[in-house]
C-alpha atoms as a PDB file:
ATOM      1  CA  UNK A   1      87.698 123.749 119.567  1.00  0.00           C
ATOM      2  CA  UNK A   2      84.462 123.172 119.155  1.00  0.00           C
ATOM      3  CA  UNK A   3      82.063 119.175 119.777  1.00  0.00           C
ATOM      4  CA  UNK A   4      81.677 119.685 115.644  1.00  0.00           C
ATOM      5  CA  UNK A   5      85.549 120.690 115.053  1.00  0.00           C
ATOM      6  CA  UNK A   6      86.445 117.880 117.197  1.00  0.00           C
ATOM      7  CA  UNK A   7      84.150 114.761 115.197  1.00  0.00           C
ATOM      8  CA  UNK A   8      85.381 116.281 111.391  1.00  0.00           C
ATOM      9  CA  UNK A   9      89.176 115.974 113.000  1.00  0.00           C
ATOM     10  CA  UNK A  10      88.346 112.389 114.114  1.00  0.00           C
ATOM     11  CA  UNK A  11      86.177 111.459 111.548  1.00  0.00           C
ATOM     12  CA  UNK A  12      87.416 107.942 109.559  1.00  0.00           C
ATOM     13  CA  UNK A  13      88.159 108.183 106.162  1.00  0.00           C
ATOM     14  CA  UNK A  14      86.684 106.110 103.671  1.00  0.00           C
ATOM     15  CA  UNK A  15      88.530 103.296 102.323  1.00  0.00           C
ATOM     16  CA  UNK A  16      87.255 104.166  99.001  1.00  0.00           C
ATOM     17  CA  UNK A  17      88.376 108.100  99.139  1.00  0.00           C
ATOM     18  CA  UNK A  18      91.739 106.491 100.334  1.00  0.00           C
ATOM     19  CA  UNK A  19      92.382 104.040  96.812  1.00  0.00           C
ATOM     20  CA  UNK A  20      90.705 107.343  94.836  1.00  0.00           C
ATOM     21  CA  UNK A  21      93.913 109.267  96.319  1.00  0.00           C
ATOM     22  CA  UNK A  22      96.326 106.548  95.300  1.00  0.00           C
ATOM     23  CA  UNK A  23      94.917 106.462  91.771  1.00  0.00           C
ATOM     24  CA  UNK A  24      95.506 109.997  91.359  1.00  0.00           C
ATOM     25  CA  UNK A  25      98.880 109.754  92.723  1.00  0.00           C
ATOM     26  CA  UNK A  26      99.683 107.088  89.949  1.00  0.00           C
ATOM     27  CA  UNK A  27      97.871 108.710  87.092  1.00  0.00           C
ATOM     28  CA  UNK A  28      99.881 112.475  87.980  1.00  0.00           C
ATOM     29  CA  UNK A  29     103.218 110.435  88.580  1.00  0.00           C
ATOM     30  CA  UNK A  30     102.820 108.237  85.268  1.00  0.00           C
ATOM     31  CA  UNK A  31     101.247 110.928  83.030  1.00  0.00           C
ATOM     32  CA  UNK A  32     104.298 113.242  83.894  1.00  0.00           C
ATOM     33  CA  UNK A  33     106.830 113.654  80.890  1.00  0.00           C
ATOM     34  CA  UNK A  34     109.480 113.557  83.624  1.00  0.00           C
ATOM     35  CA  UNK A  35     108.389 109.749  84.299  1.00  0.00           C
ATOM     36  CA  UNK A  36     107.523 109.031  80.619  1.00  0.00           C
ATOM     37  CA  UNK A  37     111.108 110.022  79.687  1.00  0.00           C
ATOM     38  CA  UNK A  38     113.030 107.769  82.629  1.00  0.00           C
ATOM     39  CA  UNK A  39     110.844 105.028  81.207  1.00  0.00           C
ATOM     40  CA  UNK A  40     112.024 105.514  77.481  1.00  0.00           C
ATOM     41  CA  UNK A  41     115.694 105.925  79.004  1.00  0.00           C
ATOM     42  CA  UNK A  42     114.641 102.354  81.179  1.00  0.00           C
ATOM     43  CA  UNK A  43     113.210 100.608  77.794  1.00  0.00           C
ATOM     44  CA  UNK A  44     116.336 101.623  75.344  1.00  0.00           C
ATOM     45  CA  UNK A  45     118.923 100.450  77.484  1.00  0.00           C
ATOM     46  CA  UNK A  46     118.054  96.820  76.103  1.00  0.00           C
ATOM     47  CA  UNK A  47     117.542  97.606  72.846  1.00  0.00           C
ATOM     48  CA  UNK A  48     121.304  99.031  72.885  1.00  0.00           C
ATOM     49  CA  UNK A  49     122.921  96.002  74.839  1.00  0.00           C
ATOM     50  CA  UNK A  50     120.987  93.655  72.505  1.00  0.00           C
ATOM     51  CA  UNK A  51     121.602  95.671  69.141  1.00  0.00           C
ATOM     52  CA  UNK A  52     125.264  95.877  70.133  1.00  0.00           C
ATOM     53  CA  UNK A  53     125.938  92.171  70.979  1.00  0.00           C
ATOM     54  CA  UNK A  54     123.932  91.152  67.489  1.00  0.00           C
ATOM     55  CA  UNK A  55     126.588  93.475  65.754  1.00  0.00           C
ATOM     56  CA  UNK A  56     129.649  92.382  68.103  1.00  0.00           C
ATOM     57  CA  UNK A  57     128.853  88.587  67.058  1.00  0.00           C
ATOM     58  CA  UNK A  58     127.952  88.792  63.726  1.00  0.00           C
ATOM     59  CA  UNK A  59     131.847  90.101  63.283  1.00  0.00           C
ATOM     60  CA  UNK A  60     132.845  86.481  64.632  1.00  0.00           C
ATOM     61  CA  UNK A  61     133.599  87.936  68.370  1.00  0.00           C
ATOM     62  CA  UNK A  62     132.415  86.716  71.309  1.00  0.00           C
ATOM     63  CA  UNK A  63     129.782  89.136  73.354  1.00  0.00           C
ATOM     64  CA  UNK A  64     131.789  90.287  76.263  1.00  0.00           C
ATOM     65  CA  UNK A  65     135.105  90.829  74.428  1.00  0.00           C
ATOM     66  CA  UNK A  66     135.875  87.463  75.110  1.00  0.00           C
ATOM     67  CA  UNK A  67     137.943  88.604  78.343  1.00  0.00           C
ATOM     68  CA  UNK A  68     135.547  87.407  80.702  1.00  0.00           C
ATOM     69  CA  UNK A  69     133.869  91.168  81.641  1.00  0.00           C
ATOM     70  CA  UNK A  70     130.415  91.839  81.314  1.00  0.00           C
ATOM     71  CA  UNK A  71     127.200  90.289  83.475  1.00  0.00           C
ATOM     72  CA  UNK A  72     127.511  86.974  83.830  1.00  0.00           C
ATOM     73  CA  UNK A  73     124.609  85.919  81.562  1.00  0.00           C
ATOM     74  CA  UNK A  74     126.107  88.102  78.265  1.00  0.00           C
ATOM     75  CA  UNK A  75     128.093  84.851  76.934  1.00  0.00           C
ATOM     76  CA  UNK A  76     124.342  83.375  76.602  1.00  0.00           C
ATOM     77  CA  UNK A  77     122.201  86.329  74.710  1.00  0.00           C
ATOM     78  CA  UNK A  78     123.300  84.789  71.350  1.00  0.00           C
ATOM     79  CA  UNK A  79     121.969  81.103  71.985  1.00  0.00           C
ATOM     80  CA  UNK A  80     119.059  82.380  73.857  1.00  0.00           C
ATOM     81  CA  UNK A  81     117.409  85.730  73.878  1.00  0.00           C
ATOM     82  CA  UNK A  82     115.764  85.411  77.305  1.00  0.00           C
ATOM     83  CA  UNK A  83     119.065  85.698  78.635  1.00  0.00           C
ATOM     84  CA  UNK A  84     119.472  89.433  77.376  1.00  0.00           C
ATOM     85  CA  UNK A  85     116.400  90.434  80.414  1.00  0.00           C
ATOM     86  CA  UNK A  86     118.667  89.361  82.759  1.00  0.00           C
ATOM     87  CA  UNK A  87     121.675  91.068  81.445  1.00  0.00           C
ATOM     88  CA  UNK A  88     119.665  93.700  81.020  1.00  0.00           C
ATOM     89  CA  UNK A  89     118.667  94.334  84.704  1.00  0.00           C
ATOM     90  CA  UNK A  90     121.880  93.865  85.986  1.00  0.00           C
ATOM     91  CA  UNK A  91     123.355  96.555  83.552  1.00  0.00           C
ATOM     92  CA  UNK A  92     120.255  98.941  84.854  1.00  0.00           C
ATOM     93  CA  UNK A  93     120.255  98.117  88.489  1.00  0.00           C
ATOM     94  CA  UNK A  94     123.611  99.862  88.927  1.00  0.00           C
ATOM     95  CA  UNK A  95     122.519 103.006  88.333  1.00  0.00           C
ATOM     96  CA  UNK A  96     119.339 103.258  85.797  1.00  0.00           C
ATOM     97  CA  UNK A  97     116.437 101.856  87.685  1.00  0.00           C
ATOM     98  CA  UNK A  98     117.982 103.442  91.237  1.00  0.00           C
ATOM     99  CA  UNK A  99     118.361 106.936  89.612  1.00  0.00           C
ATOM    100  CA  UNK A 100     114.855 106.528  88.076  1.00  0.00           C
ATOM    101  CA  UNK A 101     113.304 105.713  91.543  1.00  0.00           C
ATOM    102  CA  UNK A 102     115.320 108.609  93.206  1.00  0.00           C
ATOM    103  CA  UNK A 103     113.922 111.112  90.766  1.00  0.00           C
ATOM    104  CA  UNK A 104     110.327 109.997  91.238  1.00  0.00           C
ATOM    105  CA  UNK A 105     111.105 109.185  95.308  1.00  0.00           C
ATOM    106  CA  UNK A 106     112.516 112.825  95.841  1.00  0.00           C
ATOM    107  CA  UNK A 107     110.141 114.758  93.871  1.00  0.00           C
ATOM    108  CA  UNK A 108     107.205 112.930  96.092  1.00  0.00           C
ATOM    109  CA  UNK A 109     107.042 115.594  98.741  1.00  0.00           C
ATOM    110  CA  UNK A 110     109.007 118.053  97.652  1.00  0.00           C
ATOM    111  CA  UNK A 111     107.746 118.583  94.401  1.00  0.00           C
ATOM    112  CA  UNK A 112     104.516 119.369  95.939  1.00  0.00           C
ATOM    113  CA  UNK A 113     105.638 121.614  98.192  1.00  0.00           C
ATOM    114  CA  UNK A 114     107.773 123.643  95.384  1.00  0.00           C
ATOM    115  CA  UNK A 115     105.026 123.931  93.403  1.00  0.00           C
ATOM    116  CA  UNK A 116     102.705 125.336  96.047  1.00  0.00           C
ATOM    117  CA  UNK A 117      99.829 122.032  96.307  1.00  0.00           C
ATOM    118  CA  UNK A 118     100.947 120.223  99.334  1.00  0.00           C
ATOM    119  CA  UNK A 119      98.845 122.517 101.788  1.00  0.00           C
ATOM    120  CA  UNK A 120      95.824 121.994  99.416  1.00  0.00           C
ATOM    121  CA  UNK A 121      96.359 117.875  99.447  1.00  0.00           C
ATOM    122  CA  UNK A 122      96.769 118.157 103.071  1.00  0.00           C
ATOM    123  CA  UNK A 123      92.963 120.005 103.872  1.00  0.00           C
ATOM    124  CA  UNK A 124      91.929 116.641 102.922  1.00  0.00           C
ATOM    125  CA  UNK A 125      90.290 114.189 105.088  1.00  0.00           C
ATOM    126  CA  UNK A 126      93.370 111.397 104.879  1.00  0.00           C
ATOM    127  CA  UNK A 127      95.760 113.635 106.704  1.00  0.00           C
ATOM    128  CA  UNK A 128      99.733 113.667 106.475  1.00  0.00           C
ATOM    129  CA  UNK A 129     100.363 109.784 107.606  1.00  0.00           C
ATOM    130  CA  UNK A 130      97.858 108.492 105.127  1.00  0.00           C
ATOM    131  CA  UNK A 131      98.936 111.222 102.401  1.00  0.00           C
ATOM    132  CA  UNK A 132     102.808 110.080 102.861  1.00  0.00           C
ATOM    133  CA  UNK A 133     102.147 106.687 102.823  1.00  0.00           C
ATOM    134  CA  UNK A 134     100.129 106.982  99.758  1.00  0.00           C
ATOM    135  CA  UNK A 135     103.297 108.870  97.980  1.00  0.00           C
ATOM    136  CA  UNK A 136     105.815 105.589  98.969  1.00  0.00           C
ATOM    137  CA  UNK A 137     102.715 103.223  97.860  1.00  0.00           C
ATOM    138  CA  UNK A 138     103.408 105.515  94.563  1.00  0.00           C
ATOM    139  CA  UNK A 139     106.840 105.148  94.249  1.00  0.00           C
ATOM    140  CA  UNK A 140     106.742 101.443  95.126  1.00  0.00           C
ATOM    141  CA  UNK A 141     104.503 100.652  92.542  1.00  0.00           C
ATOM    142  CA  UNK A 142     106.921 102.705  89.883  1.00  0.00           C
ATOM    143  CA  UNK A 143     109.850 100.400  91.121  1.00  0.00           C
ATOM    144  CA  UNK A 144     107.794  97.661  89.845  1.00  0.00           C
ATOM    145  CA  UNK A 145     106.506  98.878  86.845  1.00  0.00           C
ATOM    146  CA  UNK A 146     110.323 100.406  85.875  1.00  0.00           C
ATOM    147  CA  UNK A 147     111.708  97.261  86.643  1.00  0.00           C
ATOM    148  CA  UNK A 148     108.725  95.381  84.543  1.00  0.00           C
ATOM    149  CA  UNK A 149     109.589  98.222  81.290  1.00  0.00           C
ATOM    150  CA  UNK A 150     113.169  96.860  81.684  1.00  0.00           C
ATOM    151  CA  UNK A 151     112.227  93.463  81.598  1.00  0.00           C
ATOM    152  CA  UNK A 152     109.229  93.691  78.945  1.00  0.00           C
ATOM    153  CA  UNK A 153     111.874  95.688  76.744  1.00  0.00           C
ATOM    154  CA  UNK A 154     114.812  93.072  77.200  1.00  0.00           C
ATOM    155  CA  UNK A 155     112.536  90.241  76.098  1.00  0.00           C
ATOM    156  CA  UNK A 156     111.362  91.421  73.379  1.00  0.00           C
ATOM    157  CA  UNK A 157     114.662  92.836  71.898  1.00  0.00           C
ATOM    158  CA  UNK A 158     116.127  88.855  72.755  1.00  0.00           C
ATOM    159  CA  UNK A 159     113.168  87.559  70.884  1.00  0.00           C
ATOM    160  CA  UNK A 160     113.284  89.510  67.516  1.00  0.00           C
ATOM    161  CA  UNK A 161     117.473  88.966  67.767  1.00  0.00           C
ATOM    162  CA  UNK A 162     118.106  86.112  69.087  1.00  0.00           C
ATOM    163  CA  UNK A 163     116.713  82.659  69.262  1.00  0.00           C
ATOM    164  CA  UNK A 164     114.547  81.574  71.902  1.00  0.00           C
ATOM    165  CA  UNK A 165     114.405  78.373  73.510  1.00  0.00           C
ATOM    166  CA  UNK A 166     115.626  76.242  76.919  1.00  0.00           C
ATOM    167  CA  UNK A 167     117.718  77.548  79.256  1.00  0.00           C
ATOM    168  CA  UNK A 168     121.022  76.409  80.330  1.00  0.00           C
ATOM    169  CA  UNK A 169     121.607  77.890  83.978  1.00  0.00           C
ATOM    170  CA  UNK A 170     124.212  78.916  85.834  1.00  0.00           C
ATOM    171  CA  UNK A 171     124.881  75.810  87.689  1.00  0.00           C
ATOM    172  CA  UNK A 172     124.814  73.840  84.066  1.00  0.00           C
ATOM    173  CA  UNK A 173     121.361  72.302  84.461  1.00  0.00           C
ATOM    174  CA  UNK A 174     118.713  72.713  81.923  1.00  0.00           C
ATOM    175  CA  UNK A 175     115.348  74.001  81.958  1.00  0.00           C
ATOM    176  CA  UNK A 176     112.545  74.878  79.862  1.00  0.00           C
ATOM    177  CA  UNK A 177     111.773  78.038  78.197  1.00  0.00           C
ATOM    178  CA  UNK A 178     108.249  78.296  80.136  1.00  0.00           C
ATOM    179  CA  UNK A 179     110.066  77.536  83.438  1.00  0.00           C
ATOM    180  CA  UNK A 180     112.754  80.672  82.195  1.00  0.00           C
ATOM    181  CA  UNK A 181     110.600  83.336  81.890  1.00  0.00           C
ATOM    182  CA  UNK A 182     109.030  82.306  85.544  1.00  0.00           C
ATOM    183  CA  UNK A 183     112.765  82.810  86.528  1.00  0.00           C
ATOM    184  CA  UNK A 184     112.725  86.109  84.848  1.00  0.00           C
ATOM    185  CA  UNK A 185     109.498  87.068  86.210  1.00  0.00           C
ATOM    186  CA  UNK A 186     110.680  86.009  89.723  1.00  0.00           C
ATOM    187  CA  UNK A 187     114.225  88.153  88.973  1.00  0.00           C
ATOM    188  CA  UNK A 188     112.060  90.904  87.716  1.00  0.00           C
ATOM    189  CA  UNK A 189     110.147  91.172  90.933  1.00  0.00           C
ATOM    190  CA  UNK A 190     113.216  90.583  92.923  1.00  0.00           C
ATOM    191  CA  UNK A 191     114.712  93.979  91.507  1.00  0.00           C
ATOM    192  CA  UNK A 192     111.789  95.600  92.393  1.00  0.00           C
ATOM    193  CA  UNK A 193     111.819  94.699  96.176  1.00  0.00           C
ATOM    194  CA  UNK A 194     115.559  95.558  95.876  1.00  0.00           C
ATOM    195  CA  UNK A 195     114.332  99.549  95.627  1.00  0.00           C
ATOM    196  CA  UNK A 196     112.437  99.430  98.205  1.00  0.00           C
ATOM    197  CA  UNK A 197     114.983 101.081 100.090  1.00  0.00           C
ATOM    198  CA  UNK A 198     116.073 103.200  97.710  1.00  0.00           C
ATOM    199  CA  UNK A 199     111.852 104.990  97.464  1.00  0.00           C
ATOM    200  CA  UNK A 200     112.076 105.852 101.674  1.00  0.00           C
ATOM    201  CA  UNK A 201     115.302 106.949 101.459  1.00  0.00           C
ATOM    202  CA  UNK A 202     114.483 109.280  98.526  1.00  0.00           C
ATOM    203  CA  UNK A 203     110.788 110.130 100.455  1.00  0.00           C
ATOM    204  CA  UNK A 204     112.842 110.751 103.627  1.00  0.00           C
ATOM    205  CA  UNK A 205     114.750 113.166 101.867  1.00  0.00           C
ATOM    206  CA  UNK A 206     112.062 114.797  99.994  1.00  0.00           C
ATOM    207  CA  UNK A 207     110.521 115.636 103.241  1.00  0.00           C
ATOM    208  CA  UNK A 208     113.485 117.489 104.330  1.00  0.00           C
ATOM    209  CA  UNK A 209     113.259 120.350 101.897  1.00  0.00           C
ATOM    210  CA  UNK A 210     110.984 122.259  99.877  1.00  0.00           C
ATOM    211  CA  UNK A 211     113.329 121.915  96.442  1.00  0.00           C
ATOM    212  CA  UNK A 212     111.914 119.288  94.263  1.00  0.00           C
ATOM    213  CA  UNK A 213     115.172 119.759  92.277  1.00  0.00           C
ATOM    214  CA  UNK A 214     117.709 119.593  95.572  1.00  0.00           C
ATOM    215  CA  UNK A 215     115.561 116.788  96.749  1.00  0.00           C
ATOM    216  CA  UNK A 216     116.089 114.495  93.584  1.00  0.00           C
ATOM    217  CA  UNK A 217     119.537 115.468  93.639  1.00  0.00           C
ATOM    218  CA  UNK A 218     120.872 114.999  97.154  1.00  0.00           C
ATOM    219  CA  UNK A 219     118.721 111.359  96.494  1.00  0.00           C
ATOM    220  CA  UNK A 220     121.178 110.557  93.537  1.00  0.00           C
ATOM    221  CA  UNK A 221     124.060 111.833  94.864  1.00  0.00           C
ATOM    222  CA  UNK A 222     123.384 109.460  98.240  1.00  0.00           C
ATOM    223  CA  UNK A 223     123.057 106.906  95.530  1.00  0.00           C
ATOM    224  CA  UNK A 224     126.325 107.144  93.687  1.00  0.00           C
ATOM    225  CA  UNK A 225     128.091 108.001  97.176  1.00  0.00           C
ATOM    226  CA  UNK A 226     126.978 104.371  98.558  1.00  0.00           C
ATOM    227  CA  UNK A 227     128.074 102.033  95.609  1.00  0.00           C
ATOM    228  CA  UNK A 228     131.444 104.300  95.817  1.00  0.00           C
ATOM    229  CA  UNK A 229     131.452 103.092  99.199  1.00  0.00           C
ATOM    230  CA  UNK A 230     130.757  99.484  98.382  1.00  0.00           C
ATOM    231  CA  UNK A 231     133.694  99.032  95.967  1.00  0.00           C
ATOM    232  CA  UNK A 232     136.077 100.260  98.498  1.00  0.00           C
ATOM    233  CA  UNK A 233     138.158  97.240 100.110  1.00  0.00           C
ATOM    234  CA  UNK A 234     139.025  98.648 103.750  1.00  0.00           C
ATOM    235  CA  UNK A 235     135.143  98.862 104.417  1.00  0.00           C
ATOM    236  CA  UNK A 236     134.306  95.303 103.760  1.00  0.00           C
ATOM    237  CA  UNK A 237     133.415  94.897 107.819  1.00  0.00           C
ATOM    238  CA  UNK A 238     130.306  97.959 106.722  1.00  0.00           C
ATOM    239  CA  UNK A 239     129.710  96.783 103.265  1.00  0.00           C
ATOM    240  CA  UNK A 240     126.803  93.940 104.006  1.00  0.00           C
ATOM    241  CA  UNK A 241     124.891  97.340 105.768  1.00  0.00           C
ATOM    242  CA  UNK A 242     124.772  99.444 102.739  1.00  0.00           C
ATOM    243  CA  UNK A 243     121.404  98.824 100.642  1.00  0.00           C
ATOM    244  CA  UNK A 244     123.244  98.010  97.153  1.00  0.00           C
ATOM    245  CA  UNK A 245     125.134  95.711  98.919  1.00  0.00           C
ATOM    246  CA  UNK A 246     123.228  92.589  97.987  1.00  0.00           C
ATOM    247  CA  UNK A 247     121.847  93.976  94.907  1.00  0.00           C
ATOM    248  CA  UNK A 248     123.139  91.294  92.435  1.00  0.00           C
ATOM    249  CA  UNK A 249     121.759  89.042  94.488  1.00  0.00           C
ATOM    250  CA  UNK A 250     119.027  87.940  91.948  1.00  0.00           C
ATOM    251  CA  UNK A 251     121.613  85.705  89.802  1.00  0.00           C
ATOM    252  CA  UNK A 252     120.827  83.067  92.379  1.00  0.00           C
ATOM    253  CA  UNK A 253     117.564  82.239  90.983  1.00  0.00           C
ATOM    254  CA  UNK A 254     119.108  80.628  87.711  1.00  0.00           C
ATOM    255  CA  UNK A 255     120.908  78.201  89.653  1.00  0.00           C
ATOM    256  CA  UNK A 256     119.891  75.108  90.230  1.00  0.00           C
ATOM    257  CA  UNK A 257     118.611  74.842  93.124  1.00  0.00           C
ATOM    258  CA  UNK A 258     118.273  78.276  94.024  1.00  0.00           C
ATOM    259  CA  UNK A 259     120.434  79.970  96.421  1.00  0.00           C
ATOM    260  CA  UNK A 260     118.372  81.721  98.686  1.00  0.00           C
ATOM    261  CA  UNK A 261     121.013  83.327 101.609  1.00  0.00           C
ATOM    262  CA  UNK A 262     121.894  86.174  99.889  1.00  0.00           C
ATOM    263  CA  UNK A 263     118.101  87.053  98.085  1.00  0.00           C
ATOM    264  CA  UNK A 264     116.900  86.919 101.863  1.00  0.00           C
ATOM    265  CA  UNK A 265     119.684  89.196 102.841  1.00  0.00           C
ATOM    266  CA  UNK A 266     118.854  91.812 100.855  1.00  0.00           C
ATOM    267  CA  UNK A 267     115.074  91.703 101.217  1.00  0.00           C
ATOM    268  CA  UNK A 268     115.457  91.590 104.749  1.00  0.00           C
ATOM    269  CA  UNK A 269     118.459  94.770 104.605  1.00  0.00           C
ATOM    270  CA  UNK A 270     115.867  96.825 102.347  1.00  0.00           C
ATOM    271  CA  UNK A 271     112.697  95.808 104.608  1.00  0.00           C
ATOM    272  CA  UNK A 272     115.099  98.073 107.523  1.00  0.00           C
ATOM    273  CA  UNK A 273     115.509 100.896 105.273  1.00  0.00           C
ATOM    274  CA  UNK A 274     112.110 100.804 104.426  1.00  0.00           C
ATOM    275  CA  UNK A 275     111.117 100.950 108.003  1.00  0.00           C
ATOM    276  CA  UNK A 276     114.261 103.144 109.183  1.00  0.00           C
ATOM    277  CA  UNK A 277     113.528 105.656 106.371  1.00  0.00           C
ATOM    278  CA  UNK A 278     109.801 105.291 106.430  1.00  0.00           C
ATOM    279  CA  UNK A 279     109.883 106.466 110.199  1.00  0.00           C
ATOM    280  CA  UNK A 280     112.128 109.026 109.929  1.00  0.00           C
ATOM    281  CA  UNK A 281     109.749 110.479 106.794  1.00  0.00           C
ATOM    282  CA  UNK A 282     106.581 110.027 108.804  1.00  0.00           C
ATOM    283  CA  UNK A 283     108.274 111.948 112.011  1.00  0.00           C
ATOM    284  CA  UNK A 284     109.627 114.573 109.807  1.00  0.00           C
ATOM    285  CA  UNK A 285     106.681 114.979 108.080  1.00  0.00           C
ATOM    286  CA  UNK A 286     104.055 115.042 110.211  1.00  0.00           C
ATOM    287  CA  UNK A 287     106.135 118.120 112.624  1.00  0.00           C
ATOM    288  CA  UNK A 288     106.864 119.626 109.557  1.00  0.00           C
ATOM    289  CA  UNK A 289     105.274 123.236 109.112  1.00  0.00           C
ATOM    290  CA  UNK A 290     103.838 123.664 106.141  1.00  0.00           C
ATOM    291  CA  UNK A 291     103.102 127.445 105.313  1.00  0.00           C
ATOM    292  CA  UNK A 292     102.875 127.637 101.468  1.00  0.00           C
END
């Protein structure tokens, strides 16, 4: 190798060239009808929970079916609609919002690689570690702005339905309607960091195949297989380890005061996956040989 071969190889990359790759990482993942449709899929589910609980209790039932099922916050849509965003994320979280971010996670890597352009993005200056950690940067940033659809969605469905007003929480206390939607804002967020997880396990996996379709697949499947896992009694001692473990968790910010042990469990259990995953994507990536 050659003095010349050897300064272009080591040659720092511009800071600038680096936030020019993430923008066209967001603007191909969000312009995508793939992405457009997970977000319409994200953004109806409240309009259907709201619609159906304005049509269960204008029939003189209770929302829930009166048996006690249901999020804990359904009983409280009708008397104030801020209450349907957080019934709303807890009826997405589940499944929805983790399915959308294994879709988008899996298809980081693999996709390109399918379809024949990771080679090209890799004769660029940034390199696989900078290229990989602008794909989770990506996918982060679509776990908050999925999360935000859900939420944006849910309030105003709540709004144009139901009254608006202050808040009774869950430990009977009141507060205001401004201090409310800082709680939703603050559960909002606190989904987001809950997928976290979830986007280096699906980029781990993406980096294990060249099938953008296996890839968003096996991510799902991992998905479903875990929460399986989680309902199951005789694994309570493994339980706390799996990452939807503590995914509920966000109820605790409408009580008064705020519960904080489990929230910081689960930030704490998807700041390891993050790393775990993260590492194992960046090792298997950057050994990976990339021919096509």
């Amino acid at each position: 190798m050659s003095r010349a071969e050897v300064g272009q190889t080591v040659r720092p990359v511009s800071p600038l060239w680096t936030f020019g790759l993430l923008r066209s990482e967001l603007t191909t993942t969000f312009r995508r009808w793939r992405t457009l449709a997970l977000l319409a899929v994200l953004a109806g589910v409240p309009v259907l929970v709201g619609i159906a609980i304005k049509i269960e209790t204008s029939d003189g039932s209770s929302p829930g079916g009166g048996g006690g099922g249901g999020p804990a916050f359904i009983s409280q849509i009708t008397n104030n609609g801020l209450f349907l965003v957080f019934t709303a994320l807890a009826a997405t979280l589940p499944f929805f919002l983790p399915m959308a971010i294994g879709v988008v996670a899996g298809d980081a890597i693999a996709g390109e690689a399918n379809a024949g352009t990771l080679r090209y993005l890799l004769v660029a200056p940034a390199g696989r570690s900078r290229l990989l950690l602008t794909k989770y940067a990506t996918v982060v940033i679509f776990c908050l702005a999925a999360t935000l659809v859900v939420a944006v969605s849910a309030l105003t469905v709540g709004a144009l339905l139901f009254p608006l007003g202050d808040l009774t929480t869950i430990s009977g206390t009141q507060i205001s309607f401004a201090e409310g939607l800082g709680r939703a804002l603050l559960i909002a967020l606190a989904v987001a960091a809950s997928l976290i997880g979830v986007a280096a396990l699906g980029l781990f996996v993406s980096t294990l195949t060249g099938s953008g379709i296996a890839a968003m697949a096996t991510t799902v499947g991992l998905l479903i297989t875990v929460q399986i896992l989680d309902q199951i009694p005789q694994l309570h001692a493994l339980q706390p380890y799996f990452f939807s473990h503590y995914w509920l968790s966000f109820a605790d910010l409408m009580r008064e005061p705020v519960y904080w042990d489990d929230l910081t469990k689960n930030l704490g259990l998807q700041a390891l996956y993050a790393v775990v995953f993260g590492s194992a994507a960046w090792a298997r990536f950057t050994t990976k040989d990339i021919t096509a």
